[in-house]
Protein backbone atom coordinates (compact mmCIF):
# COMPACT_ATOMS: atom_id res chain seq x y z
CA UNK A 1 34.68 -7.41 6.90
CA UNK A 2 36.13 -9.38 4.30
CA UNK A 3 33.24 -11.66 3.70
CA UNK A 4 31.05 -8.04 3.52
CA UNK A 5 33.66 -6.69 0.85
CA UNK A 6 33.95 -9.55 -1.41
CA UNK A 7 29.59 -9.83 -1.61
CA UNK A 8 29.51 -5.98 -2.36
CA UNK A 9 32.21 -6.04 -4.76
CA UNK A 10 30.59 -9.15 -6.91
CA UNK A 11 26.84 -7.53 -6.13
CA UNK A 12 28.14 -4.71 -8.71
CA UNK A 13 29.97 -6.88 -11.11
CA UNK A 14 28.27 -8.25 -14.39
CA UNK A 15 27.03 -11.86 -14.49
CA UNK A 16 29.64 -12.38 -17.65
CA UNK A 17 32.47 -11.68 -15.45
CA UNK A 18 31.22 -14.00 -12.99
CA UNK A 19 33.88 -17.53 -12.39
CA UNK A 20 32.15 -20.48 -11.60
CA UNK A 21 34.10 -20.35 -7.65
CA UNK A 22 32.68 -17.20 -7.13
CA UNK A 23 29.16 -18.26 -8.45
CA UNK A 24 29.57 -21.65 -5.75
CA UNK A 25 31.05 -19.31 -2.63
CA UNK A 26 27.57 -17.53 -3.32
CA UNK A 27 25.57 -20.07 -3.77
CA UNK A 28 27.59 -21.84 -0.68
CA UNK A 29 27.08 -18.47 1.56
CA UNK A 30 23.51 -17.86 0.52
CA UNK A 31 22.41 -21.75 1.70
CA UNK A 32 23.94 -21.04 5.19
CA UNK A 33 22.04 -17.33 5.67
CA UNK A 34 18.63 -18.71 4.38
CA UNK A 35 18.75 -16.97 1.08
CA UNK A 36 16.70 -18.68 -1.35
CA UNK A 37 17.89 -18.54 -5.28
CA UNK A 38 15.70 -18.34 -8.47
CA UNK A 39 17.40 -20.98 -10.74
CA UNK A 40 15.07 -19.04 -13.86
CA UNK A 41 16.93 -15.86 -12.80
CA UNK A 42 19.30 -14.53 -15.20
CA UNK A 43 20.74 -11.93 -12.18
CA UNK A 44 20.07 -14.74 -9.39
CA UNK A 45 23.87 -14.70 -8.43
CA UNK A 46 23.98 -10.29 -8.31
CA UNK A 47 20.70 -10.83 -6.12
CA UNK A 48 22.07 -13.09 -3.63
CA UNK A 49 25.37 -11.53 -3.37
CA UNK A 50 23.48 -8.35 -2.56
CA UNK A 51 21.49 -9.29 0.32
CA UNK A 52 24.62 -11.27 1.72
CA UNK A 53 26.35 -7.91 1.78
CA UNK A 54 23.56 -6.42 3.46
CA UNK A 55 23.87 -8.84 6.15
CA UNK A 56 27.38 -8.96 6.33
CA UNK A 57 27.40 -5.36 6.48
CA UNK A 58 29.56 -4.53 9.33
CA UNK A 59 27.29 -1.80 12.26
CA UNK A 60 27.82 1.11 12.10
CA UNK A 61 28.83 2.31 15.42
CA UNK A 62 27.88 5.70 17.38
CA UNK A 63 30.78 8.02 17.89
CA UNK A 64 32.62 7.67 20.99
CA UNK A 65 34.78 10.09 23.49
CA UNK A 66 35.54 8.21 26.84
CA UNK A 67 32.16 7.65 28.40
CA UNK A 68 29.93 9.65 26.16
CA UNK A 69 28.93 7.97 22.61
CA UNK A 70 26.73 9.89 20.42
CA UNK A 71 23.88 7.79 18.60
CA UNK A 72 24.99 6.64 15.24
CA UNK A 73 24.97 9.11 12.54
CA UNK A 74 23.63 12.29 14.64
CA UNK A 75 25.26 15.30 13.19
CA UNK A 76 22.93 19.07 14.70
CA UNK A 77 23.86 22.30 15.05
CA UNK A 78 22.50 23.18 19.18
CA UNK A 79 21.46 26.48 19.54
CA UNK A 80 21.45 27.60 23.30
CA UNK A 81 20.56 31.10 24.66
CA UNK A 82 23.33 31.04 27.23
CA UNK A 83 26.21 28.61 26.00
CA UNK A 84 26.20 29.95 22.31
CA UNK A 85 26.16 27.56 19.26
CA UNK A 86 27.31 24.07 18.78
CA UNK A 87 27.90 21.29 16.36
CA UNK A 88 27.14 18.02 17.62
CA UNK A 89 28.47 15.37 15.54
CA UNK A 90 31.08 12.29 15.76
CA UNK A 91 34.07 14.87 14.57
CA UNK A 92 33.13 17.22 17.51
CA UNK A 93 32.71 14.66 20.38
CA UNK A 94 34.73 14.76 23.63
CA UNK A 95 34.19 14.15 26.92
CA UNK A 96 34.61 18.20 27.62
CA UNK A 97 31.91 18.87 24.53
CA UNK A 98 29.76 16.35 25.54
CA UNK A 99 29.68 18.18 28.99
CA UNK A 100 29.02 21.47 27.33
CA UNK A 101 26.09 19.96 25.11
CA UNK A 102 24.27 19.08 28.08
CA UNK A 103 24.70 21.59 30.41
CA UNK A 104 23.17 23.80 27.11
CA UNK A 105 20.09 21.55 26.90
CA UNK A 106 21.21 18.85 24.34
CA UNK A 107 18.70 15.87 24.73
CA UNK A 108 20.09 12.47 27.18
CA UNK A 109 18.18 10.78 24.48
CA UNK A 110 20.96 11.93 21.37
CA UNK A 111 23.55 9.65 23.54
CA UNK A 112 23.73 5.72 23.39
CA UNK A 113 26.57 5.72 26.12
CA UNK A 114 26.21 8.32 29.19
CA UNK A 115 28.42 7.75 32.25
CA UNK A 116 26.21 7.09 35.58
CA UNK A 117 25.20 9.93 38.03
C-alpha cells in the first residue's frame, strides 16, 4: 500500500518538483515491473510512476458478511413482488439480508462468496 501511495502521489506531482531519489526509486521500480522509459520524454518519470500505481494498486475487494460476499462494487435497488424493496450494496450486506435477497429472486451470480448447500 505504501509502494501504491508514494507512485500515485509523484504520478500527480510536476517534473520540477521531482528529487533526483525519487526520479532513481522510479526508474529502479519501473526496471523490475517491465516498464520501459522514453529517455526523449520530458514527462517520462509522471508516465512511469503512473502505470506503477496502477499496478500497485491494491484490489478492490467484494463486500463481505460471514459467508456471503457481494461482487465488487455492486450497489441495486431489488424490486420483488412479495418481499418488498431492497438495496443491495456493501453498506447493506449481512448474512440475514443476504438471505432475504435471495429468497426475493436476487441473482447467485451478484455473489463472489455463497456458503455451500
Amino acid at each position: 500500500m505504501k509502494k501504491y501511495e508514494f507512485f500515485a502521489e509523484l504520478a500527480e506531482k510536476p517534473m520540477n518538483k521531482w528529487t533526483d531519489k525519487q526520479k532513481e526509486l522510479t526508474r529502479t521500480e519501473a526496471d523490475k515491473k517491465g516498464i520501459k522509459m522514453n529517455p526523449n520524454c520530458p514527462d517520462c518519470y509522471r508516465d512511469a510512476a503512473a502505470q506503477l500505481a496502477i499496478l500497485l494498486r491494491p484490489a478492490e475487494k467484494g463486500a463481505s458478511a460471514g459467508v456471503y460476499e457481494l461482487r465488487p462494487g455492486l450497489d441495486i435497488t431489488l424490486h420483488s413482488y412479495k418481499h418488498g424493496v431492497f438495496r443491495v450494496c456493501a453498506a447493506t450486506l449481512t448474512e440475514e439480508n443476504a438471505r432475504k435477497w435471495l429468497a426475493a429472486g436476487l441473482p447467485e451470480r451478484y455473489f463472489v462468496k455463497m456458503p455451500k448447500a
